[in-house]
N, C-alpha and C. Protein backbone atom coordinates (compact mmCIF):
# COMPACT_ATOMS: atom_id res chain seq x y z
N UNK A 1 66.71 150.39 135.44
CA UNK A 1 67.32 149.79 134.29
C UNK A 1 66.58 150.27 133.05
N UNK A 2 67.22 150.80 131.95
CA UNK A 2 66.78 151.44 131.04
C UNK A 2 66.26 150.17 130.07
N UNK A 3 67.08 149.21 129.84
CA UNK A 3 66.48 148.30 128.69
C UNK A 3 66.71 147.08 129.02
N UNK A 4 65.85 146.18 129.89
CA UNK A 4 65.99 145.06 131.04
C UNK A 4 65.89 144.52 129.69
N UNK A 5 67.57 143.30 130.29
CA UNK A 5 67.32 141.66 129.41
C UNK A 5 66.54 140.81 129.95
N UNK A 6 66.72 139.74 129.36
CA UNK A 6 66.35 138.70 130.13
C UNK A 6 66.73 137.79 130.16
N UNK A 7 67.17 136.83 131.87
CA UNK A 7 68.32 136.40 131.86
C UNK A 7 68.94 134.72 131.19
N UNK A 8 67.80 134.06 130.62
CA UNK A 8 68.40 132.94 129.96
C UNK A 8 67.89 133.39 128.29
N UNK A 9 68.60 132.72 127.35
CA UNK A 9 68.19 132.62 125.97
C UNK A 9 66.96 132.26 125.71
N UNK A 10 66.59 130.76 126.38
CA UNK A 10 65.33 129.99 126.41
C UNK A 10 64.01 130.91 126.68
N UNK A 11 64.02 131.62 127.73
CA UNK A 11 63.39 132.99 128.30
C UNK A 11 62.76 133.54 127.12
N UNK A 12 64.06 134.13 126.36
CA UNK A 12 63.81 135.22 124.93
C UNK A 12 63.24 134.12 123.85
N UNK A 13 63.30 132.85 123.75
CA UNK A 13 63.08 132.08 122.86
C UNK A 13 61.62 132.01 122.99
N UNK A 14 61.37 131.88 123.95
CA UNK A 14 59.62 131.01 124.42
C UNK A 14 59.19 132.39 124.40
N UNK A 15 59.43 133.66 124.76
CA UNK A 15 58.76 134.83 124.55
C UNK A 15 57.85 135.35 123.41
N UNK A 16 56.83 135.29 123.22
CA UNK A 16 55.88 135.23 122.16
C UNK A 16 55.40 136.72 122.05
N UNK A 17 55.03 137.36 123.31
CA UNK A 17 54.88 138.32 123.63
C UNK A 17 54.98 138.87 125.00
N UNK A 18 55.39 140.14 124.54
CA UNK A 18 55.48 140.92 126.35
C UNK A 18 54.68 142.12 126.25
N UNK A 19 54.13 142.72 127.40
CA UNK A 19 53.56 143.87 127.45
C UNK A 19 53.51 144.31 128.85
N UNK A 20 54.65 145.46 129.29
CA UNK A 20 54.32 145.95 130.75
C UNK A 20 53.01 146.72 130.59
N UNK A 21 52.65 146.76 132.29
CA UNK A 21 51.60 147.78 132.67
C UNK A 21 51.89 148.97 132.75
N UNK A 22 52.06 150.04 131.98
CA UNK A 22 52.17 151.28 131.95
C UNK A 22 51.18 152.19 132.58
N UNK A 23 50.93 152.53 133.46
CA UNK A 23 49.69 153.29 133.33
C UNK A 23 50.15 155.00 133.02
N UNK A 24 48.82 155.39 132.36
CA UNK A 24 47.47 155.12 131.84
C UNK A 24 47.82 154.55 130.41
N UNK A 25 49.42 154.38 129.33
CA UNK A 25 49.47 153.58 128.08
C UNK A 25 48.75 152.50 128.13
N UNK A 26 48.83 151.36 128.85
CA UNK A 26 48.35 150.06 128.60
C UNK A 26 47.45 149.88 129.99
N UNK A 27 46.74 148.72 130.18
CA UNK A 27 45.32 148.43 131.01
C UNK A 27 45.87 146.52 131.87
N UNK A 28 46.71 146.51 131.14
CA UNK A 28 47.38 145.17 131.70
C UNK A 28 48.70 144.74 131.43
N UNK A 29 49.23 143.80 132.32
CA UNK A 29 50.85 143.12 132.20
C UNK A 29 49.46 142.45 131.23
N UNK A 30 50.83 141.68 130.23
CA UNK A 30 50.61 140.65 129.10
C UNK A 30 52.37 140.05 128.94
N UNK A 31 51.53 138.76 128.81
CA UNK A 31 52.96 137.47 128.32
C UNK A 31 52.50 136.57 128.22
N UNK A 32 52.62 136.06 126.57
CA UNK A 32 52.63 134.87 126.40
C UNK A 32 54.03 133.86 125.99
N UNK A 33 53.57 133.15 126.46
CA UNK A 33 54.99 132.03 126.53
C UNK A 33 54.96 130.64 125.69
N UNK A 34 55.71 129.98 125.26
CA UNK A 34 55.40 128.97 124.04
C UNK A 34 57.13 128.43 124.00
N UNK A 35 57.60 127.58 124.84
CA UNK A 35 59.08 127.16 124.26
C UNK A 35 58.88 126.75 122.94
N UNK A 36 60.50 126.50 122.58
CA UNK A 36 59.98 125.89 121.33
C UNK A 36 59.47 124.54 120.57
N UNK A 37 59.84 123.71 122.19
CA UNK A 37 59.35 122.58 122.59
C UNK A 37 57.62 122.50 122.05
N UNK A 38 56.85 123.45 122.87
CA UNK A 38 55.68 123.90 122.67
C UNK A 38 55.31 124.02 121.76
N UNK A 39 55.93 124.66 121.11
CA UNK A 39 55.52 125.18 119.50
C UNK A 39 55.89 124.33 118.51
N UNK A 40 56.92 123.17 118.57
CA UNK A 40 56.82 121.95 117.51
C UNK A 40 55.54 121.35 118.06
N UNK A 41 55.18 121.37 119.33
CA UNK A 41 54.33 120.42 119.85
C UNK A 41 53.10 121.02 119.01
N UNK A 42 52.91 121.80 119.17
CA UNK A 42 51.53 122.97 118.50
C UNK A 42 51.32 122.36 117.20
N UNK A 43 52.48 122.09 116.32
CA UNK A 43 52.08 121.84 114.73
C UNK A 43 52.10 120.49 114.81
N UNK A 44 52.83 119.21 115.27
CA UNK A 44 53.00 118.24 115.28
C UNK A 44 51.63 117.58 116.14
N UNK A 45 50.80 118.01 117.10
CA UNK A 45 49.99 117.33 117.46
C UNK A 45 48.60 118.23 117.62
N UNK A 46 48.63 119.91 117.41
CA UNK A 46 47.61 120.41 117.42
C UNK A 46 46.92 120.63 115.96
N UNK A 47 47.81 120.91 114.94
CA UNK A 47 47.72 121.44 113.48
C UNK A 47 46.15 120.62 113.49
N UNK A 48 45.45 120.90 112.85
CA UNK A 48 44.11 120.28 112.19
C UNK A 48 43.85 119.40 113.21
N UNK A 49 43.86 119.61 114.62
CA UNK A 49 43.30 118.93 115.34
C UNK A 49 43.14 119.71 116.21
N UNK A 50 42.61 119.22 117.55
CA UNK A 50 42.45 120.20 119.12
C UNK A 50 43.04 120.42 119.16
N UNK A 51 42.62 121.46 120.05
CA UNK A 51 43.09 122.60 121.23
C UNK A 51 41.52 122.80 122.59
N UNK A 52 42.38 122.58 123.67
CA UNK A 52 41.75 122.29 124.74
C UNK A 52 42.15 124.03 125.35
N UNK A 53 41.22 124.67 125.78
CA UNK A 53 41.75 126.39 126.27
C UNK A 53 40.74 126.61 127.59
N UNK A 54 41.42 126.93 128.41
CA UNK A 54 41.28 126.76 130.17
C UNK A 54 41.97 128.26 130.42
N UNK A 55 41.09 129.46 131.21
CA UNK A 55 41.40 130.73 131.74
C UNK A 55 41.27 130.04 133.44
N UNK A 56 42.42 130.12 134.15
CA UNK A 56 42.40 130.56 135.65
C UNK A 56 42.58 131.35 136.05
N UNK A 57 42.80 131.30 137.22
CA UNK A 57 43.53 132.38 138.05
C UNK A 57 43.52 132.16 139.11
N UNK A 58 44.44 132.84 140.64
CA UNK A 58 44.92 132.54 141.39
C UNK A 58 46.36 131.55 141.74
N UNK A 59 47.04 132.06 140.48
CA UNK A 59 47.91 131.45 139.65
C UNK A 59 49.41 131.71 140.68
N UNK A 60 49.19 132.95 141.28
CA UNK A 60 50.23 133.73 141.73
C UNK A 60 49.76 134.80 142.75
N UNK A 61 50.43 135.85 143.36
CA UNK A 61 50.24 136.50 144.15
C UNK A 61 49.82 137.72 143.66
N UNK A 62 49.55 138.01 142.33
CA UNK A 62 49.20 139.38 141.53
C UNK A 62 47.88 138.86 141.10
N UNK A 63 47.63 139.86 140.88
CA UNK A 63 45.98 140.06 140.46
C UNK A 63 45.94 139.13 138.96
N UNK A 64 46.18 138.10 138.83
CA UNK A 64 46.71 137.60 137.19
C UNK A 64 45.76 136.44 137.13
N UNK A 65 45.53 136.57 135.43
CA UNK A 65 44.58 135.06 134.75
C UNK A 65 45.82 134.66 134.04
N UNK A 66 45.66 133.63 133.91
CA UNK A 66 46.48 132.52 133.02
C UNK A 66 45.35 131.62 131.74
N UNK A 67 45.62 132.03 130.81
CA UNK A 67 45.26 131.06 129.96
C UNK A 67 45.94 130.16 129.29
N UNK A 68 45.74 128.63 129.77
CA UNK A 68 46.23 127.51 129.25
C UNK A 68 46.04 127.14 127.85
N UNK A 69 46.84 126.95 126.65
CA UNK A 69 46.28 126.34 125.60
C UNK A 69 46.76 124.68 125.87
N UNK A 70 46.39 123.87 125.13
CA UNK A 70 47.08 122.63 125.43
C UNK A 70 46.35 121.71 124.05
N UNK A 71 47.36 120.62 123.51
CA UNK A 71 46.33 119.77 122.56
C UNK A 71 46.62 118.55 123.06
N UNK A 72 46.56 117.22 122.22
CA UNK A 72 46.48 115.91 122.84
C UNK A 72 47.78 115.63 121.82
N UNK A 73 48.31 114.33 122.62
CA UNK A 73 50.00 113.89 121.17
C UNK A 73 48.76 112.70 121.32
N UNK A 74 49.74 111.78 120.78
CA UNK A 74 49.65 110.69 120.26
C UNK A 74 48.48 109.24 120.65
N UNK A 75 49.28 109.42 122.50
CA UNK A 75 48.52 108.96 123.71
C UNK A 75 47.01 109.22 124.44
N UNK A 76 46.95 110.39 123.72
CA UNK A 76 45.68 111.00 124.54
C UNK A 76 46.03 111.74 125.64
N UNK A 77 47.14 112.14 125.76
CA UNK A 77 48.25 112.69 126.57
C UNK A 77 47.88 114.23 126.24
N UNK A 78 47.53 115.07 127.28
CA UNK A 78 47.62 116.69 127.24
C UNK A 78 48.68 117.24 127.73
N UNK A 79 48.80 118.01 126.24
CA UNK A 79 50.43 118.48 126.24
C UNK A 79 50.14 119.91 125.80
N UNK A 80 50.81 120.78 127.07
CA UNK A 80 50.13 122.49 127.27
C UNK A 80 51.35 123.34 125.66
N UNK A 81 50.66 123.82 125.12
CA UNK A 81 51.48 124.47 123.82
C UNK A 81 51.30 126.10 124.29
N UNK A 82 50.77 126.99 125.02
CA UNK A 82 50.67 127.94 125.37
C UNK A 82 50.19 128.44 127.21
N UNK A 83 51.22 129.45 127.22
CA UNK A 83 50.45 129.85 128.42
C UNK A 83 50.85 131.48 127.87
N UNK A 84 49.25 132.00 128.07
CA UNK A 84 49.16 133.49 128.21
C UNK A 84 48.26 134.15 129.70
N UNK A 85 49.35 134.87 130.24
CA UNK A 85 49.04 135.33 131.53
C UNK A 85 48.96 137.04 131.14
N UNK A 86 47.54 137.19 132.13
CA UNK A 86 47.85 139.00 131.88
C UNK A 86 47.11 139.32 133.40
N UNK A 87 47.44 140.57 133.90
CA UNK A 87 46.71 140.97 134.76
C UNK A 87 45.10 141.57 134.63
N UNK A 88 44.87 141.69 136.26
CA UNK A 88 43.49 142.18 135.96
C UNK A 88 43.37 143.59 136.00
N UNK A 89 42.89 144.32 135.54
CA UNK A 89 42.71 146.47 135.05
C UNK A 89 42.15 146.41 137.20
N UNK A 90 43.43 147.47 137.27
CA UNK A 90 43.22 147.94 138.35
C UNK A 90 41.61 148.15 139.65
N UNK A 91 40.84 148.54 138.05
CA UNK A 91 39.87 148.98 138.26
C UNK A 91 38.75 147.52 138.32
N UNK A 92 38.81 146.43 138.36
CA UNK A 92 37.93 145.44 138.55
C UNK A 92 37.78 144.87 139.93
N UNK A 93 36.77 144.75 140.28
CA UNK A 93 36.12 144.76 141.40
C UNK A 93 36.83 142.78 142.13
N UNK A 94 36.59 141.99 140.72
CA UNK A 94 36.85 140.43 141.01
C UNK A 94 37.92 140.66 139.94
N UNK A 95 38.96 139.04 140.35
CA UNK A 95 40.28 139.10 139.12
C UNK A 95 39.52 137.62 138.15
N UNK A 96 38.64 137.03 138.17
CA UNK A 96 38.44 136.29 137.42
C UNK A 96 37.78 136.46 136.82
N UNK A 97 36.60 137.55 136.68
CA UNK A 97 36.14 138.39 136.11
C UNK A 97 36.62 139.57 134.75
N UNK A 98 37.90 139.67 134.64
CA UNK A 98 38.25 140.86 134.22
C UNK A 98 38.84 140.74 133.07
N UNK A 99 38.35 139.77 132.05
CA UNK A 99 38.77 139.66 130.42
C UNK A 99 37.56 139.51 129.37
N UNK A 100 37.61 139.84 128.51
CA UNK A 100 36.89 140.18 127.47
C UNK A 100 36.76 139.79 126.23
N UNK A 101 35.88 139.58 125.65
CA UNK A 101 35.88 138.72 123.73
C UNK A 101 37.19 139.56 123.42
N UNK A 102 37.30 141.34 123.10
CA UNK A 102 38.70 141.61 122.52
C UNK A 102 40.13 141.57 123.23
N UNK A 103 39.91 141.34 124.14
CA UNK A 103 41.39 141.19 124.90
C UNK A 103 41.75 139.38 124.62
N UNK A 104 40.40 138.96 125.16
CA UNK A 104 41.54 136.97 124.24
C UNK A 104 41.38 137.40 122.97
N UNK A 105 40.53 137.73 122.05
CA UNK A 105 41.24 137.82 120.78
C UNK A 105 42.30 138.48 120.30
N UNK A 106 42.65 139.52 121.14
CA UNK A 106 43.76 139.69 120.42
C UNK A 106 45.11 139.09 120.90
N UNK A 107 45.34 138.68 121.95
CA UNK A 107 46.02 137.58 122.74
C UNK A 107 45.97 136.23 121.60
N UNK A 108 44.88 136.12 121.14
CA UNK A 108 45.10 134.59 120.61
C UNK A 108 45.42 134.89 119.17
N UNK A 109 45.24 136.37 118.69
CA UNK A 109 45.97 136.39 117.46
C UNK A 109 47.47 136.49 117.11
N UNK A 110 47.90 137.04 118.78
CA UNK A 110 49.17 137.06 118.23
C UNK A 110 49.65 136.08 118.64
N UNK A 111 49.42 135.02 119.62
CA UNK A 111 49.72 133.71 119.50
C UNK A 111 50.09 133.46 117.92
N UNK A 112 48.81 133.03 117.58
CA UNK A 112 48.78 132.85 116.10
C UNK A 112 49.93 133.06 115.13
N UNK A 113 49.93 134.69 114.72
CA UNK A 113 50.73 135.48 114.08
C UNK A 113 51.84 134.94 114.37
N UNK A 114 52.54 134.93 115.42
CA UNK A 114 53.58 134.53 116.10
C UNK A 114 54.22 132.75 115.90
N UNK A 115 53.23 132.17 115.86
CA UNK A 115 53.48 130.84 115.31
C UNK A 115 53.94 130.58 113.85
N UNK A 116 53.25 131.43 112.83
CA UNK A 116 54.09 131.81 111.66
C UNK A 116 53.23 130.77 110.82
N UNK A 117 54.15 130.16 110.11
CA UNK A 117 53.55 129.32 108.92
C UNK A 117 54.62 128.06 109.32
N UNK A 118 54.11 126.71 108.81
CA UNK A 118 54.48 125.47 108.56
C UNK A 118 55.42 125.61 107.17
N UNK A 119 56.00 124.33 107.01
CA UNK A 119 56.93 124.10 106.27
C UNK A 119 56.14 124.13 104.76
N UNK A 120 54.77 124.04 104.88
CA UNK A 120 53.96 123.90 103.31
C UNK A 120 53.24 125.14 103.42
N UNK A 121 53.45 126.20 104.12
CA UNK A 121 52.87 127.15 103.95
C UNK A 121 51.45 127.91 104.92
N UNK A 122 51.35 126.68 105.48
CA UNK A 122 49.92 126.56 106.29
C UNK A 122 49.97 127.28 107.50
N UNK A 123 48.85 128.32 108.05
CA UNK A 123 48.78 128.70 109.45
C UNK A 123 48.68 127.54 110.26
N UNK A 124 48.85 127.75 111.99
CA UNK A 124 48.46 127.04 112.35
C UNK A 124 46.68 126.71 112.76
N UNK A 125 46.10 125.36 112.48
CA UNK A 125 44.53 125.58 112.22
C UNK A 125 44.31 124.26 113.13
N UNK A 126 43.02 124.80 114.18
CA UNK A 126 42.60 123.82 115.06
C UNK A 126 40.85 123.08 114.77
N UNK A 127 40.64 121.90 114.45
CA UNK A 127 39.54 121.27 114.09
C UNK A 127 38.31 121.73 115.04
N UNK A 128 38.81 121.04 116.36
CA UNK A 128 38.43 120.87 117.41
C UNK A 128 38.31 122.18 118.73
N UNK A 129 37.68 122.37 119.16
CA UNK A 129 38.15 123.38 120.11
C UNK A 129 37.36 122.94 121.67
N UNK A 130 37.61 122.89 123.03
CA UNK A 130 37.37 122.29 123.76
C UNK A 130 37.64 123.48 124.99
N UNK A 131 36.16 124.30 125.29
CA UNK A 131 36.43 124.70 126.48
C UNK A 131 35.03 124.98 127.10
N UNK A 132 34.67 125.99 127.98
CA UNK A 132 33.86 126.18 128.58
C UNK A 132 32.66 126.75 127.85
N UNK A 133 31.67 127.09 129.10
CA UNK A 133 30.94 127.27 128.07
C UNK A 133 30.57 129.13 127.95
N UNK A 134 31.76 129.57 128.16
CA UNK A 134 32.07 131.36 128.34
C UNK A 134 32.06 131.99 127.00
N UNK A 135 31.02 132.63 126.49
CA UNK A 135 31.00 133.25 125.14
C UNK A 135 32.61 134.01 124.33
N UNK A 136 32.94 134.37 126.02
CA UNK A 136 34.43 135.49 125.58
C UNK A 136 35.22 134.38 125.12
N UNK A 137 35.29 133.20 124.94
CA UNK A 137 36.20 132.40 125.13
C UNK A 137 36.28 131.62 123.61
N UNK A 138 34.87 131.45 123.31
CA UNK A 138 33.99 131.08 121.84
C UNK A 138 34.56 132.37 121.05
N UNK A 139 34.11 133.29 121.00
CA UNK A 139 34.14 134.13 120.36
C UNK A 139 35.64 134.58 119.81
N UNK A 140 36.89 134.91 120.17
CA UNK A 140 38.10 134.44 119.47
C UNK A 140 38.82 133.21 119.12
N UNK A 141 37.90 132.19 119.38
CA UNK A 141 38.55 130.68 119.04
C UNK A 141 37.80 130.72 117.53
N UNK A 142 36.80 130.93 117.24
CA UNK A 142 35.43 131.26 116.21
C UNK A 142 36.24 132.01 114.93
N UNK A 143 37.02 133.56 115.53
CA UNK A 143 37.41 133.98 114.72
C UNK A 143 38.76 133.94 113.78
N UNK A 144 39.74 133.38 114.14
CA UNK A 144 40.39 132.80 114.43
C UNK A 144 40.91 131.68 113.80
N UNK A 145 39.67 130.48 113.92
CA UNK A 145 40.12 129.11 113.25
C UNK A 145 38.27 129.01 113.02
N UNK A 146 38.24 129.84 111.97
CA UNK A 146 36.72 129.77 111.44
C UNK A 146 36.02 128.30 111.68
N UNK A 147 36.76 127.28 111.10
CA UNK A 147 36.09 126.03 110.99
C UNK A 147 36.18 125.10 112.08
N UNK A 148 36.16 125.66 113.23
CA UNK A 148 36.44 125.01 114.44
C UNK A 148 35.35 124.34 115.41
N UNK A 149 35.17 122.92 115.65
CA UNK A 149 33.81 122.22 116.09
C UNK A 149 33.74 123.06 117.66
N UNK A 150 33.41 123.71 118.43
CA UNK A 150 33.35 123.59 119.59
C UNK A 150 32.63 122.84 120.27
N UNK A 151 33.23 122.18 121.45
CA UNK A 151 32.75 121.17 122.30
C UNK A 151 32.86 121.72 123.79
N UNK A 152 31.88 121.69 124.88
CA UNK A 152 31.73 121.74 126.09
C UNK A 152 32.88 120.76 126.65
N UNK A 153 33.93 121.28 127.55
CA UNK A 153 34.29 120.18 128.24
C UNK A 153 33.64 119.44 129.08
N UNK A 154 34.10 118.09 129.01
CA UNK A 154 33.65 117.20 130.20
C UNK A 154 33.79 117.74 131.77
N UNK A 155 35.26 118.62 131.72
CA UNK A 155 34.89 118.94 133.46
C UNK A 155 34.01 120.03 133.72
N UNK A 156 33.26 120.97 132.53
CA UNK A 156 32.36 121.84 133.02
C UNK A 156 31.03 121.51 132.69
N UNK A 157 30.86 120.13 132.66
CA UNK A 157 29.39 119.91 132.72
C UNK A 157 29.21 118.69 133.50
């Protein structure tokens, strides 16, 4: 197939970004996903507040990490506003192993980019930031949303 659709609207809607594995062009599948559910959720309960960000994997049957974004509504309720999944470079020995300060940053910029501006003009900007205690992980949340408290989660300590 020369120029694959995709088969619901919602699909193309929540599509934030795509990136096949080309080899040797590109080093990983990339997709991030965000309905738009997600993405009111993002400004309405993340804007100037948390964001909770969790990398797994073993997500699926491919060599793939998933990174969860998620903030809190109202309840104290965690409500996921992003998932960016990419594979691991052929060449890595472990798959949970195989991401880097510039590969989430630039993943979390185009999140970003992609989220656009608010109705007053504003990026979207997180107070709070809540994850492990993985430098790669600090290091594009840092750049990013400069003024951002980071906090150790409770389940990794």
């Amino acid at each position: 197939m020369e120029k694959p659709q995709l088969p619901l609207p919602l699909l193309t809607m929540s599509c934030l970004h795509y990136q096949a594995h080309e080899k040797p062009k590109t080093e990983h599948f990339e997709i991030i996903l965000s309905t738009p559910e997600m993405q009111a959720a993002t400004w309405k309960f993340g804007h100037k507040n948390q964001v909770l960000m969790d990398l797994t994997f073993g997500v699926c049957l491919a060599r793939a990490l998933l990174t969860i974004l998620m903030t809190l509504d109202k309840n104290g309720t965690g409500i996921p506003i992003c998932f960016i999944m990419f594979t691991a470079q052929e060449s890595a020995k472990v798959t949970h192993a195989d991401y880097d300060t510039a590969l989430l940053d630039r993943l979390l910029g185009i999140f970003k980019q992609r989220l656009g501006c608010n109705e007053h003009g504003d990026e979207i900007d997180f107070s709070i930031g809540n994850t492990d205690n993985d430098p790669h992980k600090h290091a594009p949340l840092l750049k990013h949303w400069p003024g951002i408290l980071l906090l150790l989660c409770m389940f990794h300590i």
